[in-house]
Protein backbone atom coordinates (compact mmCIF):
# COMPACT_ATOMS: atom_id res chain seq x y z
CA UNK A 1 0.00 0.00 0.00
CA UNK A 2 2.81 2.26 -0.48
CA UNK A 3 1.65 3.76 -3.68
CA UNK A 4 -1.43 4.42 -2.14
CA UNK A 5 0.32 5.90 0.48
CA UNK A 6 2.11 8.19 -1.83
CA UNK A 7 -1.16 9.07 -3.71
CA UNK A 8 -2.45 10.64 -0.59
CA UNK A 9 0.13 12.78 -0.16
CA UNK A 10 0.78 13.62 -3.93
CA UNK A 11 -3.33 15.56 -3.86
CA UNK A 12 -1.89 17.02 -0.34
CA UNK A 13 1.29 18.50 -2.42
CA UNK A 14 3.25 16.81 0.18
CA UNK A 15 5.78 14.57 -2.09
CA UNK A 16 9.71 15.20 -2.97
CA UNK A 17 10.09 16.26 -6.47
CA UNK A 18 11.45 12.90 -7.32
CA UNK A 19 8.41 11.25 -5.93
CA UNK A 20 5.81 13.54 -7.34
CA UNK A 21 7.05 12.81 -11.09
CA UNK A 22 7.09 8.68 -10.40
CA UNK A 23 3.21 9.19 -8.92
CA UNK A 24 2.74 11.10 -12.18
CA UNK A 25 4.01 9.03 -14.63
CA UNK A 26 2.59 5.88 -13.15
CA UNK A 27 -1.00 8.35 -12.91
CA UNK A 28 -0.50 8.85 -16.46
CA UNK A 29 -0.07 5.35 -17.76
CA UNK A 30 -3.46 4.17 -16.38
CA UNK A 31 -6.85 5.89 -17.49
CA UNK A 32 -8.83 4.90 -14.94
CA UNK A 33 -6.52 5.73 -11.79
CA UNK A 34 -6.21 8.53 -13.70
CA UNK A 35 -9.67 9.33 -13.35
CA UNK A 36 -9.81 8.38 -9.82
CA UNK A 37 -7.16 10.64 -8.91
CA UNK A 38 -8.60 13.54 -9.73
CA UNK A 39 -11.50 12.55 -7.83
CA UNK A 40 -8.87 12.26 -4.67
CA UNK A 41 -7.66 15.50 -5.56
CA UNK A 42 -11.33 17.44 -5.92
CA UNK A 43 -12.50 18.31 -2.18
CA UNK A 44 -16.25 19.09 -3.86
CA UNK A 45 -16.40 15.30 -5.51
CA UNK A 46 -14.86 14.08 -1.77
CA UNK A 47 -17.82 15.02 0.20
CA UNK A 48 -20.25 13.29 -2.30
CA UNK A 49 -18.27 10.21 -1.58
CA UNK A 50 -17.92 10.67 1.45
CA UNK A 51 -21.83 10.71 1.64
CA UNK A 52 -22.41 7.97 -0.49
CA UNK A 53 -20.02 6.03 1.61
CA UNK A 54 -21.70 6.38 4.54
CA UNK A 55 -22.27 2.86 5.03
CA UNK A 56 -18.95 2.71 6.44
CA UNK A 57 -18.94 4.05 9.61
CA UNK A 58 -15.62 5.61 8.88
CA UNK A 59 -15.14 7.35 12.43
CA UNK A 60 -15.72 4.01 14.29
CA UNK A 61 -12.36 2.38 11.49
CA UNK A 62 -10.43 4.87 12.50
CA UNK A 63 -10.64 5.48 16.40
CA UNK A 64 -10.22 1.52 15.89
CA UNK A 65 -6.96 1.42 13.93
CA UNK A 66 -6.22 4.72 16.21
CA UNK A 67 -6.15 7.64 13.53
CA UNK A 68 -8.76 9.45 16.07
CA UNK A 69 -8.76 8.93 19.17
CA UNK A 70 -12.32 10.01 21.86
CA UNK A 71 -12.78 13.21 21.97
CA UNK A 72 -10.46 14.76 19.44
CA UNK A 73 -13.00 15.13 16.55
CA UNK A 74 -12.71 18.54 13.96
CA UNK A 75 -12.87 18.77 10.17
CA UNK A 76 -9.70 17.17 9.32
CA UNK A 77 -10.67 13.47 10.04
CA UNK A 78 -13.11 13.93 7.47
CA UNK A 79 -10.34 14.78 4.94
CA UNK A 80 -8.66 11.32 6.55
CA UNK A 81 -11.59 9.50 6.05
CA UNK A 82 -12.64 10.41 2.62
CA UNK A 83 -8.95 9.82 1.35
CA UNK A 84 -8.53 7.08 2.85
CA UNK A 85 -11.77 5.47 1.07
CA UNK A 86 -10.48 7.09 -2.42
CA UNK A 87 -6.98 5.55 -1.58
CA UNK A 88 -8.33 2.28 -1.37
CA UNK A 89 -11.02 2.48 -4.18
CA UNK A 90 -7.84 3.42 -5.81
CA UNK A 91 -5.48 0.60 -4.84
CA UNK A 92 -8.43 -1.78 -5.26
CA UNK A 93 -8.72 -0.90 -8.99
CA UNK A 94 -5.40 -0.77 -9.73
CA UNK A 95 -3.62 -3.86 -7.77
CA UNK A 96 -6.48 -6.48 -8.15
CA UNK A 97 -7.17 -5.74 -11.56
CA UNK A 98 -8.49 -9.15 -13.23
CA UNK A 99 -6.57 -11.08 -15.23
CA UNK A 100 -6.80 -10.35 -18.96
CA UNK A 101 -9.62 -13.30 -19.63
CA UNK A 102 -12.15 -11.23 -18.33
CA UNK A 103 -13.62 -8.23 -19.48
CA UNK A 104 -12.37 -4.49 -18.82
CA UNK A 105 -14.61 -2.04 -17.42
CA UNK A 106 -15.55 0.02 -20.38
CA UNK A 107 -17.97 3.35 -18.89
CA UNK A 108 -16.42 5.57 -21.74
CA UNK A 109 -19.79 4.63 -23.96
CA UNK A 110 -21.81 7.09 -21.94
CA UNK A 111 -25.70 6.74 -21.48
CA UNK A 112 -27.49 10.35 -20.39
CA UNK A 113 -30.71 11.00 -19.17
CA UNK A 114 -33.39 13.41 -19.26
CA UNK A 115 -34.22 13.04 -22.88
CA UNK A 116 -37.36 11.67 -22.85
CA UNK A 117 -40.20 11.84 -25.37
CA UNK A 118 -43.00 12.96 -22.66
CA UNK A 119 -46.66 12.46 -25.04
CA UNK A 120 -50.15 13.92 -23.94
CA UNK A 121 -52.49 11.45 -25.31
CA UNK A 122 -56.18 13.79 -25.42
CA UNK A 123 -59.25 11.77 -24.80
CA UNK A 124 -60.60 12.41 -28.18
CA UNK A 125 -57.53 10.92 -29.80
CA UNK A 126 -54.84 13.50 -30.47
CA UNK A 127 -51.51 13.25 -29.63
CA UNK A 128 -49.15 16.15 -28.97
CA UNK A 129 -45.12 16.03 -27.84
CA UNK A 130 -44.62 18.09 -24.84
CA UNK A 131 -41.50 19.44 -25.45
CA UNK A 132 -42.95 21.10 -28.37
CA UNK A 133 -46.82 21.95 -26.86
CA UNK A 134 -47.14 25.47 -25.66
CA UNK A 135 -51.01 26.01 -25.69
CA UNK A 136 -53.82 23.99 -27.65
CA UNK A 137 -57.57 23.42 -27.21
CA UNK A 138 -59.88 20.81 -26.93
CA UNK A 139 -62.83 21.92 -28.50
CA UNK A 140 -64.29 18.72 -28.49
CA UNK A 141 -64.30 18.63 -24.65
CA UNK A 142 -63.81 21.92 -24.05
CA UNK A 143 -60.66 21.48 -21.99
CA UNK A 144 -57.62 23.82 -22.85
CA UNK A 145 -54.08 22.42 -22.29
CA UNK A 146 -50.95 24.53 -21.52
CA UNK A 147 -47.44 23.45 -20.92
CA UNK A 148 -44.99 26.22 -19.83
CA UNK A 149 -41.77 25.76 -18.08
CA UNK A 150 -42.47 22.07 -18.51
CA UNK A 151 -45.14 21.34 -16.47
CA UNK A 152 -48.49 20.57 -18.38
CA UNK A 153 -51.78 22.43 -16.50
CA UNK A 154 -54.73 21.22 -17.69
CA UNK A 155 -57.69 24.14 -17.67
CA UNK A 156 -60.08 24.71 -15.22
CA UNK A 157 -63.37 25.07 -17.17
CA UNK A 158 -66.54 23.67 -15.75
CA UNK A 159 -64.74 21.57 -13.23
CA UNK A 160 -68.19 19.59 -11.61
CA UNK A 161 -70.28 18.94 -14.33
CA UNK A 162 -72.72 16.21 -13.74
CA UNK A 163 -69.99 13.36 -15.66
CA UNK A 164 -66.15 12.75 -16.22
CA UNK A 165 -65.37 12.98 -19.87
CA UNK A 166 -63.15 10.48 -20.90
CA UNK A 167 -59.23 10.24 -20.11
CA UNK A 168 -56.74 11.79 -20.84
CA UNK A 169 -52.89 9.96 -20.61
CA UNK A 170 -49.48 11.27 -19.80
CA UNK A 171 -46.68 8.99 -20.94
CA UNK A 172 -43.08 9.43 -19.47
CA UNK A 173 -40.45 6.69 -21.14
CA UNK A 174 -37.53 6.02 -19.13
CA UNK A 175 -35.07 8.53 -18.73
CA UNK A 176 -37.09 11.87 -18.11
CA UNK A 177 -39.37 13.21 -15.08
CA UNK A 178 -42.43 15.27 -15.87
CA UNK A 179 -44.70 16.79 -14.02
CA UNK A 180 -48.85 18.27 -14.50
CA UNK A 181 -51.32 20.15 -12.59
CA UNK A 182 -54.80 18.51 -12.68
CA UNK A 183 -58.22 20.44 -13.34
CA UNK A 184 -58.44 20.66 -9.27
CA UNK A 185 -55.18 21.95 -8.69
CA UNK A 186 -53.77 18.99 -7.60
CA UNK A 187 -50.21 18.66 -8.70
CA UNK A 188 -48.59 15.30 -9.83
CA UNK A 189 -45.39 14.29 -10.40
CA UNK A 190 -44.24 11.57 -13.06
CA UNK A 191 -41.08 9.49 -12.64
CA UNK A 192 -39.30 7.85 -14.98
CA UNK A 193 -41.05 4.71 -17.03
CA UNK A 194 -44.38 5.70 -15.96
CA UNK A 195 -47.96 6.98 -17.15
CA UNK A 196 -50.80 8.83 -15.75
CA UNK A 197 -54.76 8.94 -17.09
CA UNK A 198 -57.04 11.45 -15.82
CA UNK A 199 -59.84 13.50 -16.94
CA UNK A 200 -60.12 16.89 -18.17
CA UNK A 201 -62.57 17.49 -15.25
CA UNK A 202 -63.31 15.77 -12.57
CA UNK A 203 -67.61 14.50 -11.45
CA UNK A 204 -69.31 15.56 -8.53
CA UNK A 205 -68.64 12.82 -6.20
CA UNK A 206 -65.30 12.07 -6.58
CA UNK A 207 -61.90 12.55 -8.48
CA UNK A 208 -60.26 9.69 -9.95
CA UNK A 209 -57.08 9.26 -11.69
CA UNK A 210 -54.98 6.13 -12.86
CA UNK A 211 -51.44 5.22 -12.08
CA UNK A 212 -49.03 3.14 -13.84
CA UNK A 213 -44.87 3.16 -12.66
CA UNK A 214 -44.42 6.10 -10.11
CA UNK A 215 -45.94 9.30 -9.00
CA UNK A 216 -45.58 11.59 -6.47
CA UNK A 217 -49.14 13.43 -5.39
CA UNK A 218 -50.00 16.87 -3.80
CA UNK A 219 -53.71 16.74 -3.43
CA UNK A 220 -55.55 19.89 -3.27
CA UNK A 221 -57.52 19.85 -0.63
CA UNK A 222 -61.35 19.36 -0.26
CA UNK A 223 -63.19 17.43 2.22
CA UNK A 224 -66.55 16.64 0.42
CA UNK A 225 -64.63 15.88 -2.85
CA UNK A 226 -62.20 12.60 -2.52
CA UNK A 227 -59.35 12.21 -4.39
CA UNK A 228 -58.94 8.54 -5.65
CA UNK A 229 -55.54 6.85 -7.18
CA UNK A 230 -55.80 3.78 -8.96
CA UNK A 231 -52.60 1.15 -9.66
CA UNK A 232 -54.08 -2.25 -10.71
CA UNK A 233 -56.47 -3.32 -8.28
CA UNK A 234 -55.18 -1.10 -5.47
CA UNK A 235 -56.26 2.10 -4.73
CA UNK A 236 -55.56 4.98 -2.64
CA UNK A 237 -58.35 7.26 -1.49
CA UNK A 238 -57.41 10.74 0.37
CA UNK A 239 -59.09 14.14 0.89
CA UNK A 240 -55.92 16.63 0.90
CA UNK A 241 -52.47 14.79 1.63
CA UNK A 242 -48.65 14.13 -0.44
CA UNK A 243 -48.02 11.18 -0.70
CA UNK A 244 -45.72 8.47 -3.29
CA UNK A 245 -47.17 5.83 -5.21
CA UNK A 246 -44.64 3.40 -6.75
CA UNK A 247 -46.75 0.20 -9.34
CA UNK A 248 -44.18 -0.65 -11.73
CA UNK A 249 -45.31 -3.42 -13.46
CA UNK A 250 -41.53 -5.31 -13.12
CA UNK A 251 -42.71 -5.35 -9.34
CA UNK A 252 -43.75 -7.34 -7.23
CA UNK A 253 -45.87 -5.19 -5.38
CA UNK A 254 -47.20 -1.37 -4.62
CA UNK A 255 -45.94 0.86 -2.39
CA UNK A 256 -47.79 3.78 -1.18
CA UNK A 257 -45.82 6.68 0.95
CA UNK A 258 -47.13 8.99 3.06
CA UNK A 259 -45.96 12.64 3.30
CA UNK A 260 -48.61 14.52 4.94
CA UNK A 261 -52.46 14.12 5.48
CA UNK A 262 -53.79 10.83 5.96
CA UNK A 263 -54.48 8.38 3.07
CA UNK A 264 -56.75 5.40 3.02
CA UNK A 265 -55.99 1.83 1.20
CA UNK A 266 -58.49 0.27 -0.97
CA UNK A 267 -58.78 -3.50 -2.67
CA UNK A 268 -61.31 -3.98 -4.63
CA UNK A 269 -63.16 -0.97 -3.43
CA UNK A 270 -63.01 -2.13 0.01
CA UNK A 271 -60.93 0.11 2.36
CA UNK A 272 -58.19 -2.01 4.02
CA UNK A 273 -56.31 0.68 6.10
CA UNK A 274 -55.48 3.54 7.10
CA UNK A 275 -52.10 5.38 6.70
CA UNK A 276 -50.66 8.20 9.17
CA UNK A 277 -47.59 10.13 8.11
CA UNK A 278 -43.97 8.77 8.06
CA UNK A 279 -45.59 5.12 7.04
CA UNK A 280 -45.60 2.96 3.89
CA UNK A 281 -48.22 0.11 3.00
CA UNK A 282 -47.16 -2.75 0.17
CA UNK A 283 -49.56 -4.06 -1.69
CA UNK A 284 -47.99 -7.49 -2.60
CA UNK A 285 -49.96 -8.44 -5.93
CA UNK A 286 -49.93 -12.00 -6.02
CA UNK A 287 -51.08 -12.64 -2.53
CA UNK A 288 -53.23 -9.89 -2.24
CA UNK A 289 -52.27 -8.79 1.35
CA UNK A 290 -50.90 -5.57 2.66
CA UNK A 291 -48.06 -4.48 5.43
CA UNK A 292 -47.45 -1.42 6.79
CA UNK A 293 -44.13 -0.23 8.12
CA UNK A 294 -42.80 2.81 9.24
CA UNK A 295 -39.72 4.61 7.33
CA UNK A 296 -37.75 7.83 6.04
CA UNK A 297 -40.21 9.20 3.23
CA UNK A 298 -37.09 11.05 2.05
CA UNK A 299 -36.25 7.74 0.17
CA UNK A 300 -39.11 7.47 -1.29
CA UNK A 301 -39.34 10.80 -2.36
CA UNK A 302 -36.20 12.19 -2.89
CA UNK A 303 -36.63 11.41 -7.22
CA UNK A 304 -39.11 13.93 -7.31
CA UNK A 305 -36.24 16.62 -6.46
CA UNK A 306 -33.45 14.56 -8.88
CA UNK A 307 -31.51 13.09 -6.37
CA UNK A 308 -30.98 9.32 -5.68
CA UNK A 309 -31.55 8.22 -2.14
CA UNK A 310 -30.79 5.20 -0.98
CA UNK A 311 -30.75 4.01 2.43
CA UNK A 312 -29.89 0.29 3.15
CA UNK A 313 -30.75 -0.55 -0.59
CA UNK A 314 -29.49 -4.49 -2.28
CA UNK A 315 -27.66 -3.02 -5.38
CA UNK A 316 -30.42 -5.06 -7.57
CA UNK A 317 -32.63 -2.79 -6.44
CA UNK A 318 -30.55 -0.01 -6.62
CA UNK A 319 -29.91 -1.15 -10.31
CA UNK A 320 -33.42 -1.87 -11.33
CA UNK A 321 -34.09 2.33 -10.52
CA UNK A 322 -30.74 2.70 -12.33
CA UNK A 323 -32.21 0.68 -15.34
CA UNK A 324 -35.32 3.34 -15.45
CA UNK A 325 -33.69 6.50 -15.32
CA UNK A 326 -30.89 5.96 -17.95
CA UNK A 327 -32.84 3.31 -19.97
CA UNK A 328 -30.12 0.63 -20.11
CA UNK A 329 -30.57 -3.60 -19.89
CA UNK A 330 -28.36 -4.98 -16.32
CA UNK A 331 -26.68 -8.09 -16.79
CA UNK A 332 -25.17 -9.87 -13.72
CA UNK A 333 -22.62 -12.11 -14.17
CA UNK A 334 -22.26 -12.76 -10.88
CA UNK A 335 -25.97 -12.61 -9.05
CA UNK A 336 -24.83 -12.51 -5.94
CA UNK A 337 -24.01 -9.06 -5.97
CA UNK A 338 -27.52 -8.37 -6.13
CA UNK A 339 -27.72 -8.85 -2.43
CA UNK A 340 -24.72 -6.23 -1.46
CA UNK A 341 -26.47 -3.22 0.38
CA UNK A 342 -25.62 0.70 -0.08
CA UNK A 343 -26.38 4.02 1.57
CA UNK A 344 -26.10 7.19 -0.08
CA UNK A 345 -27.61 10.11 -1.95
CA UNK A 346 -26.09 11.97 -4.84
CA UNK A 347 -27.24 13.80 -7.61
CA UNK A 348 -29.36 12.40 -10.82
CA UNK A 349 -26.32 12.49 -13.13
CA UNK A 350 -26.63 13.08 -16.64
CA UNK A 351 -24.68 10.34 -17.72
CA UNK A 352 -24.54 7.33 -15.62
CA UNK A 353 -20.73 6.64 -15.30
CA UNK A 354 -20.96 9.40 -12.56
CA UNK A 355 -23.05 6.75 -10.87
CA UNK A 356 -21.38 3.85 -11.38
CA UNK A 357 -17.76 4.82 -10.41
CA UNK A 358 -19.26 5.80 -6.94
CA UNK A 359 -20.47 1.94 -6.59
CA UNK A 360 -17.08 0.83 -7.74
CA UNK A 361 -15.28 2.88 -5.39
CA UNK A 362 -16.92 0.23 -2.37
CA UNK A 363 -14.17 -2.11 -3.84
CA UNK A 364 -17.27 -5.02 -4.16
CA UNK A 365 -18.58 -4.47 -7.93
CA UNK A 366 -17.04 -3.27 -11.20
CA UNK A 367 -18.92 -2.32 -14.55
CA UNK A 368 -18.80 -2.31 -18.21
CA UNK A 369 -21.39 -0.80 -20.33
CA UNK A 370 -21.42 -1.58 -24.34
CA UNK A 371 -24.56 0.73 -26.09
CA UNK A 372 -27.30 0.10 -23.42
CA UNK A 373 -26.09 -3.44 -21.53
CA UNK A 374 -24.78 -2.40 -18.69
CA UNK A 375 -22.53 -5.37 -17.31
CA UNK A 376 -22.14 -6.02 -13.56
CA UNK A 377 -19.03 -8.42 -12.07
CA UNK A 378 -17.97 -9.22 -8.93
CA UNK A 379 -14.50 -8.00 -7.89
């Protein structure tokens, strides 16, 4: 670990001449230690690592091995800690490199995100791109559409007439976010992969909307006037509340987060419970049960603001959200690494190698990505 040693203090400016030209040259040779070095050397890129790595409880290692001893804390073990996981992300990538039978990492084919085709699909049958749809009209149904700044606000003419008209859909393919403001105000936010149907107004007894993938919700409020969420056969019925609902079809089950308010679960029309805020009920499909557990909504929710969060998350999950957002195909070659668990929160990159080189800094997985497979070994 000498060279690791001396990579520390080559970022720190703290090397002989002589030894700052061998780190160099050596730094040079290799692309990707290369690459990590300047992450070493970039104090801004340091504390995102450090707070991805925060399943390491890096102040517990190093009182241990006795860089910091009880009661002598201050900014500067932080600097420790953070190099010392870069170090070693470093010297893991560079010493254990496989042997030349298996593939290289290969991140330099770089998938973005955020380019989406988001579609409005009218009830009557028209079909408009919203990254080109400013204002149009409905004269059919009377409803006029309007999509500034990128969010899509649908008009609110005659809101209780005596029937819905038919529904409208929102598509979002993977890669993009979008979000819409319903006829009551309500606002809704679309993740990645997912769709939304609604109507241009809503009937007198209730307001009903249907969810497919992932939405976040912030009901406008209005006691006589329900709001209603449909995924599958599960619903969610609240008066004024935020709250997540996650129905991919690729899972298992549906999860519904609450924010604020209070939300009630439905089967089948029939109310099964009743949520309070800071709790999370899954639906599982095939059985047709629910649980209800408490937890950080800030997980849940975080998308909805472009940042991953994930707290005590297998990587195949982890992965699977990956999979959405940048719209690539995960191989494992090894599917045991599915089970490896992470903590962090960083930004929604626009290219997913940002992403990736965090997970390979934990020394556990490597990557190699060729058009849109992305490729996942075990180190």
């Amino acid at each position: 670990m000498e060279f690791a040693k001396k990579l520390l203090k080559y970022c720190q400016g703290e090397l002989s001449k002589e030894d700052e030209e061998e780190v160099r040259r050596v730094v040079e040779r290799n692309p990707e230690l290369k690459a990590l070095v300047e992450e070493l050397c970039d104090k801004e890129r340091i504390g995102e690592t450090v707070r991805l790595l925060e399943k390491f409880d890096a102040e517990r290692a190093l009182r241990k091995v006795g860089l910091i001893r009880s009661g002598k804390s201050g900014r500067r073990w932080w600097w420790v800690a953070a190099s010392v996981a870069l170090v070693a992300g470093a010297a893991a990538l560079f010493y254990l490199r496989p042997e030349k039978e298996s593939p290289e990492p290969v991140l330099a084919e770089e998938v973005s995100a955020g380019r989406a085709r988001v579609v409005l699909y009218s009830a009557t049958g028209e079909q408009w791109d919203l990254d080109t749809l400013s204002v149009v009209r409905d004269e059919e149904e009377n409803v006029r559409f309007s999509n500034e700044e990128g969010v899509l606000t649908v008009g609110e003419d005659s809101l209780r007439e005596d029937a819905e008209v038919a529904f409208n859909k929102v598509e979002v393919p993977y890669g993009g976010i979008y979000s819409l403001v319903l006829a009551d105000g309500t606002k809704v936010y679309l993740n990645s992969g997912s769709s939304l149907e609604f109507p241009s107004r809503f009937g007198k007894e209730k307001r009903l909307v249907r969810i497919s993938g992932e939405a976040y919700f912030e009901v406008a409020g209005d006691e006589g006037w329900p709001f209603v969420v449909r995924a599958g056969e599960m619903g969610v019925k609240v008066l004024g509340t935020e709250f997540n609902v996650k129905s991919y079809a690729d899972e298992a089950g549906v999860y519904t987060t609450l924010v604020e308010g209070s939300v009630a679960v439905l089967c089948e029309g029939k109310e099964l419970l009743r949520l309070r805020p800071g709790e999370q009920s899954y639906y599982n499909k095939g059985v047709g049960n629910v649980t209800v557990k408490e937890v950080d909504t800030g997980v849940f929710t975080a998308w909805k603001d472009g940042m991953f969060y994930f707290k005590d998350m297998p990587l195949g999950e982890i992965l699977r959200t990956l999979a959405r957002w940048y719209d690539v195909e995960v191989f494992y070659v090894n599917t045991g690494v599915q089970g490896i668990v992470y903590n962090g929160k960083m930004p929604m990159y626009s290219g997913i190698g940002d992403v990736l080189r965090k997970f390979e800094l934990s020394g556990e997985v490597r990557f190699e990505l060729n058009g849109r497979t992305l490729t996942v070994y075990k180190k």
